[in-house]
C-alpha atoms as a PDB file:
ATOM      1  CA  UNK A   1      14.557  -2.791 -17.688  1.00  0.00           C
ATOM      2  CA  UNK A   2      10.944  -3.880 -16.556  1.00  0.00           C
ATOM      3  CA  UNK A   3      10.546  -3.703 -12.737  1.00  0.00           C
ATOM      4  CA  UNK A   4       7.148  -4.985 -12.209  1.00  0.00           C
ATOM      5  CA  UNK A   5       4.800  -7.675 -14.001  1.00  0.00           C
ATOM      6  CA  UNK A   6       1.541  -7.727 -15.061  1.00  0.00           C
ATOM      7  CA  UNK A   7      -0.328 -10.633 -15.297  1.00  0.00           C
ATOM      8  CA  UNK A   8      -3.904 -10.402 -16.477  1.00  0.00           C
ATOM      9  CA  UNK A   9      -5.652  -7.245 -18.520  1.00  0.00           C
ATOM     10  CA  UNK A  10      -8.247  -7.063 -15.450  1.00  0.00           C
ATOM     11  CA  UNK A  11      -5.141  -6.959 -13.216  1.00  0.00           C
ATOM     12  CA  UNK A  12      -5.488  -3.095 -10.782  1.00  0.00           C
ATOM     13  CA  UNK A  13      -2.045  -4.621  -9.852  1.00  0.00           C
ATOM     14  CA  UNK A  14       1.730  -5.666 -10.489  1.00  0.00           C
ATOM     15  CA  UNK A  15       4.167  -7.979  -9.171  1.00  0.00           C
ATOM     16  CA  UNK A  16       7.376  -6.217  -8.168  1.00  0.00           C
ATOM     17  CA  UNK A  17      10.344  -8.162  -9.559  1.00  0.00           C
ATOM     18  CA  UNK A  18      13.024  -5.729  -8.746  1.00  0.00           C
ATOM     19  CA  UNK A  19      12.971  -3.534  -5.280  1.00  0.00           C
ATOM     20  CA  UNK A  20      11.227  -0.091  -6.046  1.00  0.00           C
ATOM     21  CA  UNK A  21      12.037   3.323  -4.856  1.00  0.00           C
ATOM     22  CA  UNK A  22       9.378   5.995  -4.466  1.00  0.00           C
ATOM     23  CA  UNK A  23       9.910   8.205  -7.056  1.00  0.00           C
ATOM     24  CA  UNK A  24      11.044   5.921  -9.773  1.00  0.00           C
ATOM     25  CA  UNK A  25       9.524   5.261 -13.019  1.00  0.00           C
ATOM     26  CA  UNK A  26       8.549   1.503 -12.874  1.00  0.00           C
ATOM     27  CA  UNK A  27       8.067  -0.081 -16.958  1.00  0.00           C
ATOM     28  CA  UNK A  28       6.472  -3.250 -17.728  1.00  0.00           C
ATOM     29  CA  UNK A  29       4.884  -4.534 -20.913  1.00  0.00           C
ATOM     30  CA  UNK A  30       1.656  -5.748 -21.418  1.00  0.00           C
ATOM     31  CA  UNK A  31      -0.686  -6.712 -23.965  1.00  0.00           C
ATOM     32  CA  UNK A  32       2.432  -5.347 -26.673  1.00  0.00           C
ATOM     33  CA  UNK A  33       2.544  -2.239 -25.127  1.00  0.00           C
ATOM     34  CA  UNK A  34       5.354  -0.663 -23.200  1.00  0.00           C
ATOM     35  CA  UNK A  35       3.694   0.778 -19.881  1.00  0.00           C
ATOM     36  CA  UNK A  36       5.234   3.380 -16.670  1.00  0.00           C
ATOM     37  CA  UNK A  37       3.677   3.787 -13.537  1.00  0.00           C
ATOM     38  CA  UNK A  38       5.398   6.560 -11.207  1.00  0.00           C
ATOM     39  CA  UNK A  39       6.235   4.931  -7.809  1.00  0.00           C
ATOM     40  CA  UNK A  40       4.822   7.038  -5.250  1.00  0.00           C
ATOM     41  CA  UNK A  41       6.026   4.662  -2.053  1.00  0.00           C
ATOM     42  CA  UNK A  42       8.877   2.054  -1.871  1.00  0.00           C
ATOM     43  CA  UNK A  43       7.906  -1.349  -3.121  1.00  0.00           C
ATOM     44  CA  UNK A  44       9.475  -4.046  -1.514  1.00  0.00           C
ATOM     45  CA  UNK A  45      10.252  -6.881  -4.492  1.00  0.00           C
ATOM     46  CA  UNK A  46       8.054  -9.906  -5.154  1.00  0.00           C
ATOM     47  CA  UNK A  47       4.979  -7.262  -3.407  1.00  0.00           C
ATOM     48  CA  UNK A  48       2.242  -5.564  -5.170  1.00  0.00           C
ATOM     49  CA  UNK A  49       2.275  -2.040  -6.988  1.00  0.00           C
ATOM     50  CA  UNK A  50      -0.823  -0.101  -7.602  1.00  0.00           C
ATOM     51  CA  UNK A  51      -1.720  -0.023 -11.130  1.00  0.00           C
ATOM     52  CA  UNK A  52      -4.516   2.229 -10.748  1.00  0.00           C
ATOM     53  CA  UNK A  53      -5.737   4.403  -8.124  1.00  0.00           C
ATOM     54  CA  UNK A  54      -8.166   2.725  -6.078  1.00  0.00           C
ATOM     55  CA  UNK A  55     -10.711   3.750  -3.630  1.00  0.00           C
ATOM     56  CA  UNK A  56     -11.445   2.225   0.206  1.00  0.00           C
ATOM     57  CA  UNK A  57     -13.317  -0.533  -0.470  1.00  0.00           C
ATOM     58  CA  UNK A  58     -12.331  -1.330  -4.147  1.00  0.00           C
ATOM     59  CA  UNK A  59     -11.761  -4.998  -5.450  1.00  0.00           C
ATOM     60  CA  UNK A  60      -8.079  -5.223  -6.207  1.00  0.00           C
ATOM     61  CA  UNK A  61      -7.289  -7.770  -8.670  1.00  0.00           C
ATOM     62  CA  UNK A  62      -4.387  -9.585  -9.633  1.00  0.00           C
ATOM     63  CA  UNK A  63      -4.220 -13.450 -11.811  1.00  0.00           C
ATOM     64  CA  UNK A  64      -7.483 -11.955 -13.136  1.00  0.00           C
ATOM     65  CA  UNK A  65      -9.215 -12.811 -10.274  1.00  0.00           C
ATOM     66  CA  UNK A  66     -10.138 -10.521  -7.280  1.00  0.00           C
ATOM     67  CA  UNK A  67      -7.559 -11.362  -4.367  1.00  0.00           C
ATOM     68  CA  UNK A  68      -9.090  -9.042  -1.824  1.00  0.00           C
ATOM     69  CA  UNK A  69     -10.491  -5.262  -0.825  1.00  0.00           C
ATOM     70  CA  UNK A  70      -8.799  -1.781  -0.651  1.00  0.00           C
ATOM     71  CA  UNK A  71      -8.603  -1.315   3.350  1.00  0.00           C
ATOM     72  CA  UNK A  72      -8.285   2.670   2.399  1.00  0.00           C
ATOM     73  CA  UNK A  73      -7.523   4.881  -0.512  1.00  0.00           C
ATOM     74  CA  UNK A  74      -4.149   3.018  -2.377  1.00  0.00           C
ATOM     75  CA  UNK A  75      -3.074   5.546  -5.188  1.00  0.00           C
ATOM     76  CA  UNK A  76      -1.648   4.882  -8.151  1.00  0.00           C
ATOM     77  CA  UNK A  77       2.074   4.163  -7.855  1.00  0.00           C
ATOM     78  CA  UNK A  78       1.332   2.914  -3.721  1.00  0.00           C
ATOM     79  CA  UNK A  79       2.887  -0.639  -2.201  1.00  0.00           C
ATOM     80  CA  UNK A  80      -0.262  -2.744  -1.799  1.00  0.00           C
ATOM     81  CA  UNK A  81      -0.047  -5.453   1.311  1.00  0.00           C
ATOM     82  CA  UNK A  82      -1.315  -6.475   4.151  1.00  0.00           C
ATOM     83  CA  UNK A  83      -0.856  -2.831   5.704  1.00  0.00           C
ATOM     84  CA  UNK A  84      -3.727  -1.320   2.929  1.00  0.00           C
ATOM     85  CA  UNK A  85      -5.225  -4.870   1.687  1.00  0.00           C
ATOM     86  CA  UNK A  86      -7.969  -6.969   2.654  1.00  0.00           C
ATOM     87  CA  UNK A  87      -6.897 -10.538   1.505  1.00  0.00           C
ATOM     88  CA  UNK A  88      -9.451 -12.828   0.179  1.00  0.00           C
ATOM     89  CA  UNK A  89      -7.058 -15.032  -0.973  1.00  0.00           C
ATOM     90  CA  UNK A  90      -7.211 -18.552   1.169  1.00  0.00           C
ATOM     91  CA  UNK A  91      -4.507 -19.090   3.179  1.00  0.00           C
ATOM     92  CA  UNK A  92      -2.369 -22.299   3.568  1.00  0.00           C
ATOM     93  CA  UNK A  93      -2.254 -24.352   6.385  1.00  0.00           C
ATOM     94  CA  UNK A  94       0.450 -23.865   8.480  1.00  0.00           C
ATOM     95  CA  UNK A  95       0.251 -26.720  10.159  1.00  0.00           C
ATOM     96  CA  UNK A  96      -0.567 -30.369   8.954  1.00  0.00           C
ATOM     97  CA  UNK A  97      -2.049 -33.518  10.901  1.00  0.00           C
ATOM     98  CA  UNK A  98       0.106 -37.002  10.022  1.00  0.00           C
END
């Protein structure tokens, strides 16, 4: 069973789609291939997953396109969020004017 997607070959991360344990052997397919990553934290579902290790300061990618900066060292295996990310993703409006 695949517990995390990947979306784009650039991609330094993976969409969670099933809740992740630290420990566990996380498969997902990409590009034909069947692919593992060793969780090394618990990974909430629908969050991020660490594809690669990546350094403070990093671009992380996901879509293909960069959605932000490594706020520290995330290895390989790590739950990437808001604790470890720097989002440059635009954020909605949480509020609209009638």
């Amino acid at each position: 069973m695949y517990g995390c997607v990947k979306l784009h070959e650039k991609d330094t991360v993976a969409t969670a789609i099933l809740p992740i344990t630290s420990g566990e052997e996380v498969h997902y397919r990409f590009g034909g291939q069947e692919l593992t990553v060793k969780a090394c934290t618990d990974v909430p579902v629908y969050h991020k997953l660490a594809l690669v290790d990546l350094k403070k300061g990093d671009v992380v990618t996901k879509y293909g396109q960069k959605i932000g900066y490594a706020l520290q060292d995330i290895p390989k295996g790590a739950h990437v969020h808001t604790h470890n990310l720097y989002s440059t993703m635009p954020k909605e409006a949480s509020t609209q004017e009638e």
